[in-house]
Protein backbone atom coordinates (compact mmCIF):
# COMPACT_ATOMS: atom_id res chain seq x y z
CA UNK A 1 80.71 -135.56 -4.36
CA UNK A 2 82.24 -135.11 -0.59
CA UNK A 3 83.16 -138.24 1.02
CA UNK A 4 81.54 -138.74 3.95
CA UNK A 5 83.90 -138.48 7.03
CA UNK A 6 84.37 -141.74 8.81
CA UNK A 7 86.59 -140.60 11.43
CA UNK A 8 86.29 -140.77 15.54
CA UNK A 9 85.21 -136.94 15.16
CA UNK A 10 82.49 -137.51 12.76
CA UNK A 11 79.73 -135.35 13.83
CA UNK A 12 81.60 -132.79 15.89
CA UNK A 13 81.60 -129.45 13.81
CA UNK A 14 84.81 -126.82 14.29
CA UNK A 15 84.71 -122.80 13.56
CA UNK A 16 88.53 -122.29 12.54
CA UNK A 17 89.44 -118.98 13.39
CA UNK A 18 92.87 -119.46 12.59
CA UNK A 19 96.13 -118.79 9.86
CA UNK A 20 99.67 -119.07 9.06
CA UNK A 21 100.96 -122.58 10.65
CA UNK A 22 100.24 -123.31 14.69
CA UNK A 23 96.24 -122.37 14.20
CA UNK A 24 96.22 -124.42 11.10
CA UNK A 25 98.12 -127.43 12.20
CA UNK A 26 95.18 -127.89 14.79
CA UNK A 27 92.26 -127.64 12.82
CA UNK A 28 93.64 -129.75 9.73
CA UNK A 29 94.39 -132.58 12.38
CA UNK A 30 90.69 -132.40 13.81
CA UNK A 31 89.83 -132.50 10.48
CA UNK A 32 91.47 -135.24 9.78
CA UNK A 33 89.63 -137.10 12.09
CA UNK A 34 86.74 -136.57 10.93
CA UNK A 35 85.64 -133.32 11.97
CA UNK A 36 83.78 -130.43 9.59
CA UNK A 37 85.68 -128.01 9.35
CA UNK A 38 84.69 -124.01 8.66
CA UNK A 39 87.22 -121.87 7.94
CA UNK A 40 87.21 -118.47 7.91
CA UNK A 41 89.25 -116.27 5.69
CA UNK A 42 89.33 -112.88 4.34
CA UNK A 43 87.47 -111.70 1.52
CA UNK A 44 90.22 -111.53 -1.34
CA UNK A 45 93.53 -112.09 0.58
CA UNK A 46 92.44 -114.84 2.25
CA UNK A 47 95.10 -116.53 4.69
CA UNK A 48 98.26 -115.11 4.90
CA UNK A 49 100.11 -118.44 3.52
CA UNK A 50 98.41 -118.02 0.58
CA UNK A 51 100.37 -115.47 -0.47
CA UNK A 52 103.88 -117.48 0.89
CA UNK A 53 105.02 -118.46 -2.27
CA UNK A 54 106.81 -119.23 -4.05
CA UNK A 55 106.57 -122.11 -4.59
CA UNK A 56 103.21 -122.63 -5.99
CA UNK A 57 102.01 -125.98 -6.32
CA UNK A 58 103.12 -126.46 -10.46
CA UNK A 59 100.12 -125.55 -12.41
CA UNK A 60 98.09 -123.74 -9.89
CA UNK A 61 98.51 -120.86 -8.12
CA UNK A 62 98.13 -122.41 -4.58
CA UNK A 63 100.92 -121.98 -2.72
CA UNK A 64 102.81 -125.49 -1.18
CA UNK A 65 102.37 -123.50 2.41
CA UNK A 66 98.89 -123.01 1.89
CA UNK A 67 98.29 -126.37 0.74
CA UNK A 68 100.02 -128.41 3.59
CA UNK A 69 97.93 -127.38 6.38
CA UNK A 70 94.47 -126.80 4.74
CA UNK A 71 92.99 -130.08 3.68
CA UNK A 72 89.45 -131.44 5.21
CA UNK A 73 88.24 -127.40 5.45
CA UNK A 74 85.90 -125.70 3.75
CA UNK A 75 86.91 -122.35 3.12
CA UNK A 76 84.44 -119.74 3.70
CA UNK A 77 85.47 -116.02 2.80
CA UNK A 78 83.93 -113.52 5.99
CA UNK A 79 85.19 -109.78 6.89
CA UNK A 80 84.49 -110.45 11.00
CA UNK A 81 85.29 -106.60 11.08
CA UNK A 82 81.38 -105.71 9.27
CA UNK A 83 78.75 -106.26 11.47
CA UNK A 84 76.88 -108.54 8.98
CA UNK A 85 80.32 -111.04 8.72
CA UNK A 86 80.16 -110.88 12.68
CA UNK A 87 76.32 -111.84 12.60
CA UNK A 88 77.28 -115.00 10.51
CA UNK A 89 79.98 -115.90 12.73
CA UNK A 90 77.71 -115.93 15.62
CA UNK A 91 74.82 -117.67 13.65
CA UNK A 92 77.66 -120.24 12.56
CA UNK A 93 78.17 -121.11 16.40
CA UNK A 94 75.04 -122.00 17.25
CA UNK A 95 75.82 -125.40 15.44
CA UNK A 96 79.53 -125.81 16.13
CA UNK A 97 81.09 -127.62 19.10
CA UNK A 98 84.37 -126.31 18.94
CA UNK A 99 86.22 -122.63 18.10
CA UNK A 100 90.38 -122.14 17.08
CA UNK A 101 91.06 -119.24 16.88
CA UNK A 102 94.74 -117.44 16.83
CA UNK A 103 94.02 -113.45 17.29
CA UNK A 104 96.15 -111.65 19.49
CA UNK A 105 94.70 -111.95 23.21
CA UNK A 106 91.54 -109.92 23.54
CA UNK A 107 91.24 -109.11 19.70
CA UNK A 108 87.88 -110.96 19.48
CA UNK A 109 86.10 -109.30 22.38
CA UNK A 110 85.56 -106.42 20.37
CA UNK A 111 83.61 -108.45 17.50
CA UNK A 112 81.48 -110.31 20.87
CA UNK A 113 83.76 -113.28 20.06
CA UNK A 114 85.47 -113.62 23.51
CA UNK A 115 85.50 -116.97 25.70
CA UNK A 116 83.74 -115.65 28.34
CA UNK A 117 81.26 -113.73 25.94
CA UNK A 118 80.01 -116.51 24.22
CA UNK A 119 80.47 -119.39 27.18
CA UNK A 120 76.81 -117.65 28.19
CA UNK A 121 75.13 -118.73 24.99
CA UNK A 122 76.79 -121.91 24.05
CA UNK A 123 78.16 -123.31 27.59
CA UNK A 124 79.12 -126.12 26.14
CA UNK A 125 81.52 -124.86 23.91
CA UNK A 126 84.98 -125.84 23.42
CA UNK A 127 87.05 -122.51 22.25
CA UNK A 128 90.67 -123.26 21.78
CA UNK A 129 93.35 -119.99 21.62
CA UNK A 130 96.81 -120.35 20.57
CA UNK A 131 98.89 -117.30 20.98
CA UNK A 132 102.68 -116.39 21.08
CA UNK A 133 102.52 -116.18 25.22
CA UNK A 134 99.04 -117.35 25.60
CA UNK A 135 96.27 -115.37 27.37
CA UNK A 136 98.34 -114.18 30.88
CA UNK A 137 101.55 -113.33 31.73
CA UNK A 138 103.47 -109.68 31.01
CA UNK A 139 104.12 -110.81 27.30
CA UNK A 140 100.35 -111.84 26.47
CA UNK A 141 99.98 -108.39 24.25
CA UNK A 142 103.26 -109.50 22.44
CA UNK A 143 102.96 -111.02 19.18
CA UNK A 144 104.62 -114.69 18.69
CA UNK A 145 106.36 -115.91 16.06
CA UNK A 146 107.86 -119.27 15.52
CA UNK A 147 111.99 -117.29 14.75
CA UNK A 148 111.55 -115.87 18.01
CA UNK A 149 109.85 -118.09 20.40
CA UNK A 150 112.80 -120.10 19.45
CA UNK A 151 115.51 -117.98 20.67
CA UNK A 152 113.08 -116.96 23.86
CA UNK A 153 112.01 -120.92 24.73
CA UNK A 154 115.75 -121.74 24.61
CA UNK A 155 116.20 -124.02 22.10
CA UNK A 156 118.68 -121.92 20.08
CA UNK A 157 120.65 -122.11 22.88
CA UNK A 158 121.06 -125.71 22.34
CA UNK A 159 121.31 -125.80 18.45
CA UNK A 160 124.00 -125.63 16.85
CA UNK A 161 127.99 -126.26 16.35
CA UNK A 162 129.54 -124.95 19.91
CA UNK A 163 131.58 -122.22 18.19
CA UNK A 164 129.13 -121.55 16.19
CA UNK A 165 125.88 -118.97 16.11
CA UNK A 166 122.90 -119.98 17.76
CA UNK A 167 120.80 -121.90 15.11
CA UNK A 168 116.95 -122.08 14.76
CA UNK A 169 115.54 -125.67 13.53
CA UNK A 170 115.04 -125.99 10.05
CA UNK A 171 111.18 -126.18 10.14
CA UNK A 172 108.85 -123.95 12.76
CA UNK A 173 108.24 -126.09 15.04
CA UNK A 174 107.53 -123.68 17.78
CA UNK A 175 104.45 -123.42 15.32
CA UNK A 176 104.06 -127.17 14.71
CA UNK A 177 104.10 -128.30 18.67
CA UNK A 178 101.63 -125.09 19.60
CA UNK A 179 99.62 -126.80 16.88
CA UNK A 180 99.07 -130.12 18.05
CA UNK A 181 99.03 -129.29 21.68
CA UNK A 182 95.84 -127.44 20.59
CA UNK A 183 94.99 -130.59 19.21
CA UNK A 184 95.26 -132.92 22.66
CA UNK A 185 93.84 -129.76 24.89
CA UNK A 186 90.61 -129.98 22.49
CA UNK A 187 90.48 -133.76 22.57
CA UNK A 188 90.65 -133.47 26.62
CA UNK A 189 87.84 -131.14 26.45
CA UNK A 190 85.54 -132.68 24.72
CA UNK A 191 86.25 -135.72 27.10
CA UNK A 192 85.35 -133.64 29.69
CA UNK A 193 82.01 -132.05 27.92
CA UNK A 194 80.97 -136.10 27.32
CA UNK A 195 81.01 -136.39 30.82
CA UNK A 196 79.77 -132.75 32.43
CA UNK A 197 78.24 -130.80 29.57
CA UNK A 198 80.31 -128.01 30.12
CA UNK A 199 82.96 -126.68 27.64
CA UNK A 200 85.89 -124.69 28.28
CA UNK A 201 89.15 -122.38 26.69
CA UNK A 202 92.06 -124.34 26.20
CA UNK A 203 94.78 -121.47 27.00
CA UNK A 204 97.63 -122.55 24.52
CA UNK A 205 101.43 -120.27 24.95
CA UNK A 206 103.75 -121.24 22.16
CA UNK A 207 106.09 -120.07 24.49
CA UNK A 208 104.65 -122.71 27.19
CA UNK A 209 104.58 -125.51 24.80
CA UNK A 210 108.60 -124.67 23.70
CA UNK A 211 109.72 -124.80 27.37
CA UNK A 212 107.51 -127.85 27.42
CA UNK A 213 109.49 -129.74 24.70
CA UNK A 214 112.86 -128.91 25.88
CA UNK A 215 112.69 -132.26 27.67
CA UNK A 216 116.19 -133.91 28.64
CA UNK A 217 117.92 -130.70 28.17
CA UNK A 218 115.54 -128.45 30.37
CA UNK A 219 115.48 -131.16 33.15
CA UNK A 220 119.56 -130.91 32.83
CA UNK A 221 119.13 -127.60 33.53
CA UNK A 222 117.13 -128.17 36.06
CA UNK A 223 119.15 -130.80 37.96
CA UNK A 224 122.25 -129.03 37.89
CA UNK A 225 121.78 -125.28 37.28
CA UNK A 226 123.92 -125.04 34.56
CA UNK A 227 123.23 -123.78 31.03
CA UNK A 228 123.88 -127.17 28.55
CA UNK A 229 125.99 -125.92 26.04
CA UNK A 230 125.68 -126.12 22.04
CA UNK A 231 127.01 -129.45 21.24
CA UNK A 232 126.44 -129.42 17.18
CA UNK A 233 125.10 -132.96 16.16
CA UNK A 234 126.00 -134.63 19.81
CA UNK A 235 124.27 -135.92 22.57
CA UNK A 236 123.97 -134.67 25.67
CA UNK A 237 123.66 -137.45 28.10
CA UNK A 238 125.01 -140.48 25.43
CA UNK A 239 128.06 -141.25 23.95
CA UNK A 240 128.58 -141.81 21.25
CA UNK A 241 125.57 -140.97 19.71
CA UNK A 242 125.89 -138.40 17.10
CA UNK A 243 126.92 -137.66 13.33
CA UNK A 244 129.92 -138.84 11.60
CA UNK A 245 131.96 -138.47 8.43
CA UNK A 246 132.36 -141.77 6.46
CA UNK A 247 133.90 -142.47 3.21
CA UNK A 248 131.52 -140.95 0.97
CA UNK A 249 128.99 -138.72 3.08
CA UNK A 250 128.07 -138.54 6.99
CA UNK A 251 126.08 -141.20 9.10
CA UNK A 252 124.17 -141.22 12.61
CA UNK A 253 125.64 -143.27 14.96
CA UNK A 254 123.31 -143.96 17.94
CA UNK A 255 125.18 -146.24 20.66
CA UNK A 256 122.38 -145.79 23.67
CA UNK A 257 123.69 -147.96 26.05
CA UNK A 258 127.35 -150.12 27.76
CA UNK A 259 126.52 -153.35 26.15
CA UNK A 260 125.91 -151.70 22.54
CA UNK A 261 129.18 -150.04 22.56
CA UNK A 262 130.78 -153.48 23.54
CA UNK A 263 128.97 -155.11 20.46
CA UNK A 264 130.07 -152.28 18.30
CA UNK A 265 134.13 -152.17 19.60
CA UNK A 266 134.12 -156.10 18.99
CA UNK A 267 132.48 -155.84 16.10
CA UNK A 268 134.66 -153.27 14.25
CA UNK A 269 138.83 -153.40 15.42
CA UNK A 270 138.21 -151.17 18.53
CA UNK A 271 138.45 -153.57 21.59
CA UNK A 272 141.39 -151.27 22.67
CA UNK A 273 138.24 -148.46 23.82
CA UNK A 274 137.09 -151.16 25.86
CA UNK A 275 140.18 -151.22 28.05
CA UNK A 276 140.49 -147.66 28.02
CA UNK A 277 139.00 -146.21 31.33
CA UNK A 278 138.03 -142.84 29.60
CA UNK A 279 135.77 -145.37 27.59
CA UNK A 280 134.47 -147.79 30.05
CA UNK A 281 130.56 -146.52 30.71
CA UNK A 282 128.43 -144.39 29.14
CA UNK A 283 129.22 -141.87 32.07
CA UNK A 284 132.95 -141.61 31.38
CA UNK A 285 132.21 -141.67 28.06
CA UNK A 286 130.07 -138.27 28.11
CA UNK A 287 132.90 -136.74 30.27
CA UNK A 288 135.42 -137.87 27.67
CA UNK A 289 133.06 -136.87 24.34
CA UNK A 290 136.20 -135.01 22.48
CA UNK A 291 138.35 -138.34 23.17
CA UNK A 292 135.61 -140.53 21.94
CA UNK A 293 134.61 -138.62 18.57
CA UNK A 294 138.48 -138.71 18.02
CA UNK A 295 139.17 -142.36 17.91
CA UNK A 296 135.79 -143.21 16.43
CA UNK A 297 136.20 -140.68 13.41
CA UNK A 298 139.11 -142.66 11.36
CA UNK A 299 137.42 -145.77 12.27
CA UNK A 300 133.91 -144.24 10.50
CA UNK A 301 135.30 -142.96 7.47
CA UNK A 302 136.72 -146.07 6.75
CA UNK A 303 133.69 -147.45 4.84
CA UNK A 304 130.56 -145.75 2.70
CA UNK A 305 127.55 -144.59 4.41
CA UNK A 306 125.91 -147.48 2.87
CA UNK A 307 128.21 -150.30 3.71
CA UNK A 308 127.87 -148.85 7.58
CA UNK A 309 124.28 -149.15 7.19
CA UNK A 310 124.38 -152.32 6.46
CA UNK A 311 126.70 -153.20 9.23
CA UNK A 312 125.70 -151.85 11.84
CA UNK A 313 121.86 -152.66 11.25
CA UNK A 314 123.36 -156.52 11.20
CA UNK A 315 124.53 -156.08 14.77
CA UNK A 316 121.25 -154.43 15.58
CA UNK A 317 122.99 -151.18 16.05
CA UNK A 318 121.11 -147.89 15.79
CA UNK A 319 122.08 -145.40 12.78
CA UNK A 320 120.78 -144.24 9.73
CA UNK A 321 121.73 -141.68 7.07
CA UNK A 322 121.23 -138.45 6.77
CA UNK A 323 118.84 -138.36 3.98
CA UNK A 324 117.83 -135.24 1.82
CA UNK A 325 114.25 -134.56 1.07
CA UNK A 326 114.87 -136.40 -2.25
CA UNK A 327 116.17 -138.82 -0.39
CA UNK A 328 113.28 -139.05 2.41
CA UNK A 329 110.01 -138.93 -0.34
CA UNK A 330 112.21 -141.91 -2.24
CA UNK A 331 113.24 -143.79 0.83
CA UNK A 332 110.88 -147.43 0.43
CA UNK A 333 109.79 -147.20 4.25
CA UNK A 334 108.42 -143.90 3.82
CA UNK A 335 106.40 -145.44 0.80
CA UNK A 336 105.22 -148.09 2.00
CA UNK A 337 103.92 -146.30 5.15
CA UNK A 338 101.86 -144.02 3.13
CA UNK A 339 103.71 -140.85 4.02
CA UNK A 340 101.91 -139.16 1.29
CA UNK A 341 98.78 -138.47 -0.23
CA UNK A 342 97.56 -137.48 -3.25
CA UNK A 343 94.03 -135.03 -3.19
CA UNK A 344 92.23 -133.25 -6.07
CA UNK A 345 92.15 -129.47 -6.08
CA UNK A 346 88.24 -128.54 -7.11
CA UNK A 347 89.78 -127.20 -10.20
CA UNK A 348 91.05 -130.04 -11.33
CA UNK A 349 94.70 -130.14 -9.97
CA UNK A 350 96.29 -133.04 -8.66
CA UNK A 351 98.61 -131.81 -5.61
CA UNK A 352 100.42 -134.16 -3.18
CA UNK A 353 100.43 -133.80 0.68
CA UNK A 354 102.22 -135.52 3.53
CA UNK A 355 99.95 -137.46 5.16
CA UNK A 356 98.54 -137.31 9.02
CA UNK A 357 100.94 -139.70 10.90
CA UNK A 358 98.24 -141.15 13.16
CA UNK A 359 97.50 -144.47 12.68
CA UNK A 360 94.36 -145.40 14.09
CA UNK A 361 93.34 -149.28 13.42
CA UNK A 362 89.28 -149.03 13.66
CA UNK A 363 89.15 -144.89 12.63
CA UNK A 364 92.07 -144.01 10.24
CA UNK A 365 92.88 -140.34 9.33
CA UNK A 366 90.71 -139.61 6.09
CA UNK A 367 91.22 -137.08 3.46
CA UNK A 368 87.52 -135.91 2.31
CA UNK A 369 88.57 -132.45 1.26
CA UNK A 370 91.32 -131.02 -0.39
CA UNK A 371 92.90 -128.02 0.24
CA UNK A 372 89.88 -125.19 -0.55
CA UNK A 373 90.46 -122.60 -2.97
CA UNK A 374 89.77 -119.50 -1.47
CA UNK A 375 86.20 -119.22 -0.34
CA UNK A 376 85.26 -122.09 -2.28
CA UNK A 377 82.80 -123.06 0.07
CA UNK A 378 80.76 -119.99 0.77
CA UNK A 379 78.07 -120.25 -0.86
CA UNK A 380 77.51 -124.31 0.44
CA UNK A 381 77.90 -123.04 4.06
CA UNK A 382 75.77 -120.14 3.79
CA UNK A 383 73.14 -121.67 1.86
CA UNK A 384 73.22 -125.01 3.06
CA UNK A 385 74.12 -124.24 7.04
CA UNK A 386 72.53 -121.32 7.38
CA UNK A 387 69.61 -121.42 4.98
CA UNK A 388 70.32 -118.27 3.45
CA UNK A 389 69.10 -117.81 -0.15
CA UNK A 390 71.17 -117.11 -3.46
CA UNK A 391 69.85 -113.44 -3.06
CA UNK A 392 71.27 -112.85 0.65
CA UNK A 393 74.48 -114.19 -0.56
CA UNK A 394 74.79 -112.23 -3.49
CA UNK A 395 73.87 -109.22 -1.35
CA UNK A 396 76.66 -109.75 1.19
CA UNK A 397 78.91 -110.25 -1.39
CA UNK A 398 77.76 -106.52 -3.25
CA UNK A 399 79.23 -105.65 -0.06
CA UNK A 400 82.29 -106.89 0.62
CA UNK A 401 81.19 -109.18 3.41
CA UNK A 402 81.64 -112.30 2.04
């Protein structure tokens, strides 16, 4: 039987209009909280990250994509391009609170799923998009995707060894941070709604949201007019905070302030950098980066990984390795934080998934609903929701709708 949802969204009810990654990030974390959950996929295919594989999850034939963005949903199977799937849709928001959807800008008009064409029957509706370059703007028609909005939001730019290509981040997090601002804009709304009534569109560019994130380095920018260059595992404004060889691997050095990098040059044979000018502040220290990773580099790979670990956490000095993903499901901190969870597919699978990172005290993330299987839930949301009978279903089904 479903658990019941116990988080600060119980109650609230969410159409998700959405697939691949950003769209999906967004519902799963309203979800999460408590929030049902509807989502909408086609007939057969279903969405696209079902078919990103491999890998599959061993023993099933869910794709690991699929599977990390999908829990707390009910999956319900819909062509939105036959009139009958477009009559459901509309019969389905007459009880929902909040829409995602990720279609390219305008796409949904023509199905009578626009903002502005539903805001008349259901003005308090909260109707979230999340596009490449949002709903405005000469690129609106473009399509986005994650590769790209990285080069075009700049942080390829930044990524990177200096003589080196341009470099994307390992994981789409153009995607990821499109996502959960989705997420906050919905929560704001439905602030707002508490008080007025009234709903709104939350207008979500991933391109807005990847200028939005390039935080110290876009405000260097910004202060000086200069484009910051690639600086491969270094920092821009600190120094020296950045990755070094040791002994038997590499290690993160983080040295954020003067009176750290005094502790650490007592600490370990290098009170000569303190009477080196070049040396002296942070300031000079930036200036002088190529000077600093030079003396420092002998000095690191004088010990293991491990032993400067130890160390340097002793003198409360920031590092860390650099841990595989072996390494970071293993580590006994991630454990013991719960950084995973295990769920039950309907069919009997056991799959794990990383867990929401939100730690409420009084209303903690719950995890009522595994990933679906492709319209697993049809039938319960058609029958149960929308009273239909075994008959309708089967009928829609005969053609193709469902």
């Amino acid at each position: 039987m479903e658990k019941a949802p116990s988080g600060p969204l119980r109650g609230l009810r969410v159409l998700d209009l959405t697939r691949v990654l950003a769209g999906p990030t967004c519902t799963q974390m309203l979800g999460d909280m408590g929030a049902e959950v509807i989502k909408i996929e086609r007939p057969e295919s279903g969405d696209d990250t079902r078919g990103f594989a491999p890998p599959v999850w061993p023993g099933t034939q869910e794709s690991a994509y699929f599977l990390g963005v999908n829990r707390n949903k009910k999956s319900l199977t819909l062509d939105i391009a036959k009139e009958e799937g477009q009559a459901i849709i509309h019969q389905l928001l007459e009880t929902c609170d909040i829409l995602v959807e990720n279609f390219k800008v305008g796409a949904l008009a023509k199905y009578g799923l626009g903002f502005d064409q539903l805001r008349a029957k259901n003005p308090g509706l909260i109707y979230c998009s999340i596009t490449g370059f949002g709903q405005t703007g000469p690129y609106a028609p473009r399509p986005g995707y994650d590769a790209l909005i990285q080069g075009m939001g700049g942080v390829m730019s930044l990524t990177g060894e200096p003589e080196g290509l341009p470099q994307k981040v390992g994981v789409p997090v153009a995607d990821l941070f499109a996502g959960l601002y989705g997420c906050i804009g919905i929560l704001a709304a439905l602030r707002h709604r508490e008080r007025t009534g009234q709903g709104q569109q939350i207008d979500i560019g991933m391109l807005d949201t990847s200028v939005a994130w390039l935080a110290n380095q876009g405000m260097n920018y910004l202060a000086t007019g200069e484009n910051p260059p690639r600086l491969g595992n270094q920092h821009p404004n600190i120094a020296p905070y950045q990755v070094f060889p040791t002994k038997d691997g590499h290690i993160v050095l983080s040295v954020g302030n003067d009176p750290t990098f005094e502790r650490f040059c007592k600490s370990f044979g290098c009170e000569a950098m303190l009477a080196d000018p070049r040396f002296a502040t942070n300031a000079e220290r930036v200036a002088n980066r190529d000077a600093v990773t030079a003396t420092l580099t002998p000095v690191m790979q004088s010990r293991t990984t491990a032993e400067w670990v130890a160390a340097l956490e002793e003198r409360k000095i920031g590092c860390g390795p650099i841990n595989k993903l072996s390494d970071v499901f293993a580590d006994p901190h991630v454990k013991a934080r719960g950084c995973t969870v295990d769920l039950t597919l309907s069919n009997g699978a056991n799959v794990t998934v990383i867990a929401n990172p939100v730690r409420l005290s009084a209303t903690p993330a719950d995890y009522r609903i595994a990933p679906p299987l492709l319209g697993e839930h049809s039938e319960e949301v058609l029958t149960g929701l929308l009273g239909m009978t075994e008959a309708q279903v089967q009928a829609l089904k005969d053609k193709g709708v469902v």
